[in-house]
Protein backbone atom coordinates (compact mmCIF):
# COMPACT_ATOMS: atom_id res chain seq x y z
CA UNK A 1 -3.10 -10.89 31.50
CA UNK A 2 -2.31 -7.38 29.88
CA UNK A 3 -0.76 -9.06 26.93
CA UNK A 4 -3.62 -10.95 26.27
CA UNK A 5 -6.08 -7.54 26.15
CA UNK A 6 -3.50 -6.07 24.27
CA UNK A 7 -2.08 -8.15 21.60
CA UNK A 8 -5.45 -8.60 19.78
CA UNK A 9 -6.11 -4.67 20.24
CA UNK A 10 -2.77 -4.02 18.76
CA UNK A 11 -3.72 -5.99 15.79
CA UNK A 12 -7.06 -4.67 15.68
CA UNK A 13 -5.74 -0.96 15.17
CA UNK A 14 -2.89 -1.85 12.95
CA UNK A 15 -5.00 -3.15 10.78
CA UNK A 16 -7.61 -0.35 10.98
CA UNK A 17 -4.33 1.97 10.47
CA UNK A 18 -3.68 -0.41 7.06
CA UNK A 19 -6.96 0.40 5.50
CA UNK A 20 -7.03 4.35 6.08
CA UNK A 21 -4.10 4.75 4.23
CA UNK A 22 -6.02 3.82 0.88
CA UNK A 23 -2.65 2.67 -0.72
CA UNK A 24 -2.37 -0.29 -3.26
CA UNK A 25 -0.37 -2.23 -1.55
CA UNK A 26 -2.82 -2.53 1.36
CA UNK A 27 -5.94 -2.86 -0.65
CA UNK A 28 -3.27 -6.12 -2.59
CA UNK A 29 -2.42 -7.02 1.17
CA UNK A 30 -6.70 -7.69 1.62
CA UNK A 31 -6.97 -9.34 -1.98
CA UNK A 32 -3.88 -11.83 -0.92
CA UNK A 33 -6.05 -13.08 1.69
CA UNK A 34 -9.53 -13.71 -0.52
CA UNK A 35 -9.52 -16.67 -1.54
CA UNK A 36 -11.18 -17.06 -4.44
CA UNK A 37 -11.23 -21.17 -4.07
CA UNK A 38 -14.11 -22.59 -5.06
CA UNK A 39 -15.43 -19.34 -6.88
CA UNK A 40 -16.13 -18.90 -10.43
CA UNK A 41 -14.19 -15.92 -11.43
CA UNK A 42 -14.21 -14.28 -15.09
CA UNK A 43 -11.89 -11.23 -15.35
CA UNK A 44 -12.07 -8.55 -17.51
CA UNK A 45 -15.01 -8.57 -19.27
CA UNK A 46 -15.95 -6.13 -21.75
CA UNK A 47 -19.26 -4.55 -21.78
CA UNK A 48 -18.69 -1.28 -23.87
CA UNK A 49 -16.14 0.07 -25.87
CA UNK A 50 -13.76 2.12 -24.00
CA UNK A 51 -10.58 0.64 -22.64
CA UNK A 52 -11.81 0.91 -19.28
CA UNK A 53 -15.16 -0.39 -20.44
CA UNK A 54 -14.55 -4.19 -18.23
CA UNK A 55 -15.45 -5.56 -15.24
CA UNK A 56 -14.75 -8.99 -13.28
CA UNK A 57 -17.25 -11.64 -12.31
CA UNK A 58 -17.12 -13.42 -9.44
CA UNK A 59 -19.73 -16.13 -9.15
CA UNK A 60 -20.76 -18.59 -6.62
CA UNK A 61 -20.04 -22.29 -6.74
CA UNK A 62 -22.76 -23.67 -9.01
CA UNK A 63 -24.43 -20.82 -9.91
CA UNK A 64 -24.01 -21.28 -13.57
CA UNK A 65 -26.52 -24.93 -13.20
CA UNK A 66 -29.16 -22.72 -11.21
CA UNK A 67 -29.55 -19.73 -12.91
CA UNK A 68 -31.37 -18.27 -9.84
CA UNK A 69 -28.56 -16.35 -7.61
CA UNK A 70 -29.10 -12.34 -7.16
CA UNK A 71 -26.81 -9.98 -8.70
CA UNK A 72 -24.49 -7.31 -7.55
CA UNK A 73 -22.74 -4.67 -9.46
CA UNK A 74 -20.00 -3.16 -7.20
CA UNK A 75 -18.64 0.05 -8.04
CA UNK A 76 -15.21 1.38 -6.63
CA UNK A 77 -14.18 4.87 -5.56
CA UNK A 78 -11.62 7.21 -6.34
CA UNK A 79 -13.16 10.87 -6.75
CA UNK A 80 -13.87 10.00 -10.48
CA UNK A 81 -10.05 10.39 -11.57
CA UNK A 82 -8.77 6.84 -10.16
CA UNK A 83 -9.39 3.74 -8.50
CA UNK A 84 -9.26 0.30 -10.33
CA UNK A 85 -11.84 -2.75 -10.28
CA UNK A 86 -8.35 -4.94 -9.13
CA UNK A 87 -8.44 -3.38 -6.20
CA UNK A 88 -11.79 -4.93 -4.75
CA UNK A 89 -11.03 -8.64 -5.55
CA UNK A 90 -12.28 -8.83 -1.78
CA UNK A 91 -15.43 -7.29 -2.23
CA UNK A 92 -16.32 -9.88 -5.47
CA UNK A 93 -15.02 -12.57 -3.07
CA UNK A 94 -17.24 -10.89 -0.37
CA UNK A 95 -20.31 -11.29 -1.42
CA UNK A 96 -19.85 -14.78 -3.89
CA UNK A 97 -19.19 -16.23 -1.15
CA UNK A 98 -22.74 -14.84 0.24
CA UNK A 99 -24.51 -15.96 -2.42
CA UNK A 100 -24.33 -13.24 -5.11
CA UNK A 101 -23.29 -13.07 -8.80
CA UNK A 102 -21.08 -9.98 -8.49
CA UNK A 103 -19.49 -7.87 -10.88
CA UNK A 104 -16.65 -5.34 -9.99
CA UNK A 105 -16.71 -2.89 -12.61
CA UNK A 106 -14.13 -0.34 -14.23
CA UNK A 107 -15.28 3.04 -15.92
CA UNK A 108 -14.21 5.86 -17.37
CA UNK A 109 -12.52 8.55 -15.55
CA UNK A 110 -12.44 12.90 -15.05
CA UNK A 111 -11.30 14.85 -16.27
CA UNK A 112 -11.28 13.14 -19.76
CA UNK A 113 -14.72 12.31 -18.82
CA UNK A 114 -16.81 14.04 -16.99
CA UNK A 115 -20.76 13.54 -15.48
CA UNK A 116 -22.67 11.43 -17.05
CA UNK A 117 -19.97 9.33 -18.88
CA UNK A 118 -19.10 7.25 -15.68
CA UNK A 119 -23.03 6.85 -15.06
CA UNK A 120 -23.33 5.75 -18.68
CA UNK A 121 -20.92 2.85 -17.99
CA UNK A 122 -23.13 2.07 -14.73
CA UNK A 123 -25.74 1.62 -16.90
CA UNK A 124 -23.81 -0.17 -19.26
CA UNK A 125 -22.17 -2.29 -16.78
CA UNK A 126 -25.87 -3.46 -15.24
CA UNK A 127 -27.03 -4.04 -18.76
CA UNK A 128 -24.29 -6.77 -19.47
CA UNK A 129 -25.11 -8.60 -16.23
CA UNK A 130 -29.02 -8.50 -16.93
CA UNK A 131 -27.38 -9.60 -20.66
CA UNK A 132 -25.42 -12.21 -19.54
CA UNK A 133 -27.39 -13.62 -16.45
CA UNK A 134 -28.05 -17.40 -18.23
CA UNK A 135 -24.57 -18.03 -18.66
CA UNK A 136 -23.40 -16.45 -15.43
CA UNK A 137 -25.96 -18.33 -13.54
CA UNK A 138 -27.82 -15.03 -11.79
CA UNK A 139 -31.57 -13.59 -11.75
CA UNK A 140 -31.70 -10.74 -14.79
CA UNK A 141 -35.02 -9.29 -12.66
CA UNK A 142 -32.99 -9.39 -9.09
CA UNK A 143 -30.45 -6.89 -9.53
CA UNK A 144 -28.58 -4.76 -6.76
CA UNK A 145 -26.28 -2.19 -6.82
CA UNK A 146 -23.29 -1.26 -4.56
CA UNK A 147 -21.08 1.48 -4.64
CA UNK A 148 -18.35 3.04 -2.02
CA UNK A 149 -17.48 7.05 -2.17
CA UNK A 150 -17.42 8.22 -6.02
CA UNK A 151 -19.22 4.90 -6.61
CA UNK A 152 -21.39 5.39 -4.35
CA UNK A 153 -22.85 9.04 -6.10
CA UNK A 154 -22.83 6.49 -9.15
CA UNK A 155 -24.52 3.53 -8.01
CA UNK A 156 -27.58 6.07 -6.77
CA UNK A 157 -27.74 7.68 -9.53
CA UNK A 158 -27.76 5.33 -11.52
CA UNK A 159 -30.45 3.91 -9.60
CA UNK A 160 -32.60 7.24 -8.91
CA UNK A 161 -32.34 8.81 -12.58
CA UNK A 162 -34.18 6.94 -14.41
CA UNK A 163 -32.97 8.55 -17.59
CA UNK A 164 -29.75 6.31 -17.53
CA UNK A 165 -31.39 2.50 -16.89
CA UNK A 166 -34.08 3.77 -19.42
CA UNK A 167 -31.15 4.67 -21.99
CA UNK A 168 -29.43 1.54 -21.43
CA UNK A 169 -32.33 -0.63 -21.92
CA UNK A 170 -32.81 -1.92 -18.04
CA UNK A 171 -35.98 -2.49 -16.88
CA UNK A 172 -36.16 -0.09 -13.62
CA UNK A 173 -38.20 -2.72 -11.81
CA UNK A 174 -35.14 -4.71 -12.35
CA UNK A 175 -33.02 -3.05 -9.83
CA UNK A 176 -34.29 -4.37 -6.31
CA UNK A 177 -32.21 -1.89 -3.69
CA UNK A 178 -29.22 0.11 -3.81
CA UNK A 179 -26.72 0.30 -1.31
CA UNK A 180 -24.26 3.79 -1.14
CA UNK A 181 -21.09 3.35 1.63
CA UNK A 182 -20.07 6.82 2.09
CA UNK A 183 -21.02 8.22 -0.83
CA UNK A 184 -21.08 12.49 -1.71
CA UNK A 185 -24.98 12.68 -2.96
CA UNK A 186 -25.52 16.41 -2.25
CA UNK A 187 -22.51 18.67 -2.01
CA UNK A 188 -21.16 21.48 -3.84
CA UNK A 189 -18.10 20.49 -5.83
CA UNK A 190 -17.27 24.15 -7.79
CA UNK A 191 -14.81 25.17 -4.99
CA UNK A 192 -13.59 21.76 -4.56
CA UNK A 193 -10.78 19.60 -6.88
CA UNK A 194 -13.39 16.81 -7.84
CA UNK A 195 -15.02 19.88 -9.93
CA UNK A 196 -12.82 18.20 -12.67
CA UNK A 197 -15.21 15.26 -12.22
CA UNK A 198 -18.27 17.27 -13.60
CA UNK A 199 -19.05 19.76 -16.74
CA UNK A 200 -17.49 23.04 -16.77
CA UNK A 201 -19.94 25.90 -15.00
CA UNK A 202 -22.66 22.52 -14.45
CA UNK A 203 -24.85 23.18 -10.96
CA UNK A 204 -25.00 21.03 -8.39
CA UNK A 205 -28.60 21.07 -8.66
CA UNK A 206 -28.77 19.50 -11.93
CA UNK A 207 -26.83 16.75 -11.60
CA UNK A 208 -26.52 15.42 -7.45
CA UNK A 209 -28.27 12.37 -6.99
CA UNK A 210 -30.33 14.40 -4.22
CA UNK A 211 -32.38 16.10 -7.10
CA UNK A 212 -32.96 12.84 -8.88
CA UNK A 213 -35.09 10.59 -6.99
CA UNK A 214 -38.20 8.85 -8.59
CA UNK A 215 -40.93 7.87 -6.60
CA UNK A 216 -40.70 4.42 -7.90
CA UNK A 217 -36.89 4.17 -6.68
CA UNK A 218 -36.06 1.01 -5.40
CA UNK A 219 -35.17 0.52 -1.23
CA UNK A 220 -31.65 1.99 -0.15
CA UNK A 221 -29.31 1.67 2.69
CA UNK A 222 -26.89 4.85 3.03
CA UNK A 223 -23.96 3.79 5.40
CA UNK A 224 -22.30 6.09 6.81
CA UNK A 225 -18.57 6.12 8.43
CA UNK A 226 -18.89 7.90 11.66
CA UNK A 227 -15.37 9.22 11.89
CA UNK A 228 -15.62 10.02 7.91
CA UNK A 229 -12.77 12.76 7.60
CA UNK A 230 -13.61 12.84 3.56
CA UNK A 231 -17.46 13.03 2.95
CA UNK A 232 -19.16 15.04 5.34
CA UNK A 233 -22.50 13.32 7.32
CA UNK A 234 -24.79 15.45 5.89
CA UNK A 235 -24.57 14.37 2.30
CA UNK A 236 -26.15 10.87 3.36
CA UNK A 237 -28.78 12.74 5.49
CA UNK A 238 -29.70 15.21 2.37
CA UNK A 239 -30.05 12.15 0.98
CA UNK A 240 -32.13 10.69 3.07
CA UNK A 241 -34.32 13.46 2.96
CA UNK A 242 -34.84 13.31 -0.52
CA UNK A 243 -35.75 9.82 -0.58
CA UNK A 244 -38.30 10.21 1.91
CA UNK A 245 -39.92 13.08 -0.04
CA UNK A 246 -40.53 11.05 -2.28
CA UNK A 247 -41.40 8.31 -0.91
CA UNK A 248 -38.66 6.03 -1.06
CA UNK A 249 -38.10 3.68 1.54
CA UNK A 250 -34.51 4.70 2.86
CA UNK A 251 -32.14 2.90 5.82
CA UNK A 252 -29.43 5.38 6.94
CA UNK A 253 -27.03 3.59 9.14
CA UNK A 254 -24.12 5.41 10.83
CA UNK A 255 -21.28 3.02 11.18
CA UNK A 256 -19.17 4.22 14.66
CA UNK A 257 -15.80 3.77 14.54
CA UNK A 258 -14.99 3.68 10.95
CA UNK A 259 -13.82 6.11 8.63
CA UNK A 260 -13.87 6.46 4.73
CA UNK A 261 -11.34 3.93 3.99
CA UNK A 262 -12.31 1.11 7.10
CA UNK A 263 -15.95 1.24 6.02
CA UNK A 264 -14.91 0.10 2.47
CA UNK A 265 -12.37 -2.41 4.08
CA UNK A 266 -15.28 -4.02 6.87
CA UNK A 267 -16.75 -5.19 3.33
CA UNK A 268 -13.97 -7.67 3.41
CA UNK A 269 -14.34 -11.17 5.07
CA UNK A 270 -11.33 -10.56 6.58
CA UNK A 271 -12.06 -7.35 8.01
CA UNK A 272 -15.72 -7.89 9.03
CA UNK A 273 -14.81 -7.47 13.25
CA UNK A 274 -14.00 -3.46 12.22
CA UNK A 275 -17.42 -2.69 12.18
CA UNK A 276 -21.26 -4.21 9.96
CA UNK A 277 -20.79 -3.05 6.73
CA UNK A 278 -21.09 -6.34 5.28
CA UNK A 279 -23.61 -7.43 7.65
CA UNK A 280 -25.48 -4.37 7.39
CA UNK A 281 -25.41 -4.68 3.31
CA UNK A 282 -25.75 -8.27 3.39
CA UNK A 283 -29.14 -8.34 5.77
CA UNK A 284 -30.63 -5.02 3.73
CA UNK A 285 -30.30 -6.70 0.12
CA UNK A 286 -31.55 -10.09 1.89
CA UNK A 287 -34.80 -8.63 2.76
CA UNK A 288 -35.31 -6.80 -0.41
CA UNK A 289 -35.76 -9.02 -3.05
């Protein structure tokens, strides 16, 4: 009987133990086991000129007839100096399988370039989907964006600013909800090593997402890990804050049990039984369309 309890708890934590260590080969153990069979899948896929200007699309079986299915723009983490769209094959899997036309994007990285030029690609990145929504078989005008850690900063502002969907030429009514999965939106990075992410003697002030909102912002969901070790809570709940000034309708969701590397993995298929960040993302985009 205490074999039974404890083999699946064993494989429970190993796993769990897999995911915080944030190494290649575990995030290539994940992508061995998403299938992509019976997916549409076009990989790198240039939408600007840098070398790191691509993304991959993974598409839903028979999207391309229907031209109707929603469309996510995932974008990875890393602290702005590393991190690879070929790492989150499962989260393009993910959500095709749920429905979604999703992109997994690259951009460039600090300290070659700093703030804005990996928001620019955001922007650039949303503007090829809306671009390329007829052949890819999605909605140009139902648009979400997804984002874990550095990606997550990104993907809100991206979202919030409207200087950079202006810029690109996106409609901001475009964008229906943004979702940020532990994601630094309100910190001070001059002390810290991911100052080499943003402009020499630049202020916090001018450039966190925090200070950015618009009052015509689409919905967000700000998960949160609960045992988070490398973004500290109250980034999401300065966040939060914000968004409520003004006027924003804002879901903040802390996730127990997880920390900044499990909440990322949970966005797997495979990994869904660590904790709801796929369900949680999944149900919040669902009801904002």
């Amino acid at each position: 009987m205490k074999k039974r309890i404890l083999f699946p708890l064993l494989i429970v934590g190993s796993l769990a133990a897999l995911v915080a260590c944030g190494t290649n080969g575990v995030l290539g153990t994940l992508n061995a086991v998403a299938s992509t069979a019976g997916l549409n899948v076009s990989t790198d896929q240039r939408y600007g000129p840098d070398a790191r200007n691509v993304l991959d699309v993974y598409r839903p079986e028979g999207s391309r007839a229907d031209a109707t299915a929603p469309m996510l723009l995932f974008i990875h983490g890393g602290s702005w100096t590393n991190g690879s769209k070929n790492d989150y094959k499962f989260v393009g899997e993910s959500f095709a399988r749920a429905g979604y036309v999703t992109a997994v994007m690259n951009y460039r990285l600090a300290p070659v370039n700093r703030y804005p030029a990996y928001i620019q690609d955001a922007a650039q990145a949303l503007k090829y989907l809306r671009v390329h929504a007829p052949e890819l078989g999605g909605n140009p005008d139902a648009l979400y964006v997804m984002g874990h850690s550095a990606g997550a900063f990104n993907a809100v502002e991206l979202v919030d600013n409207a200087r950079w969907l202006t810029e690109a030429g996106v409609p901001i009514s475009a964008v229906k909800a943004v979702v940020g999965v532990a994601g630094p939106y309100d910190y001070d990075y001059r002390p810290l090593p991911s100052a080499n992410a943003f402009p020499e003697g630049s202020n916090p002030a001018d450039i966190m997402p925090s200070y950015h909102v618009r009052r015509d912002a689409p919905p967000h969901l700000l998960l949160v890990a609960g045992d988070d070790q490398v973004v500290e809570p109250p980034n999401a709940v300065k966040m939060e804050a914000a968004l409520k000034a003004a006027g924003v309708p804002v879901t903040r969701t802390v996730l127990p049990r997880l920390d900044h590397y499990t909440i990322v993995g949970s966005l797997a298929r495979s990994l869904s039984f660590l904790g709801n960040t796929r369900q949680d993302a999944l149900e919040f985009m669902a009801k904002n369309k």
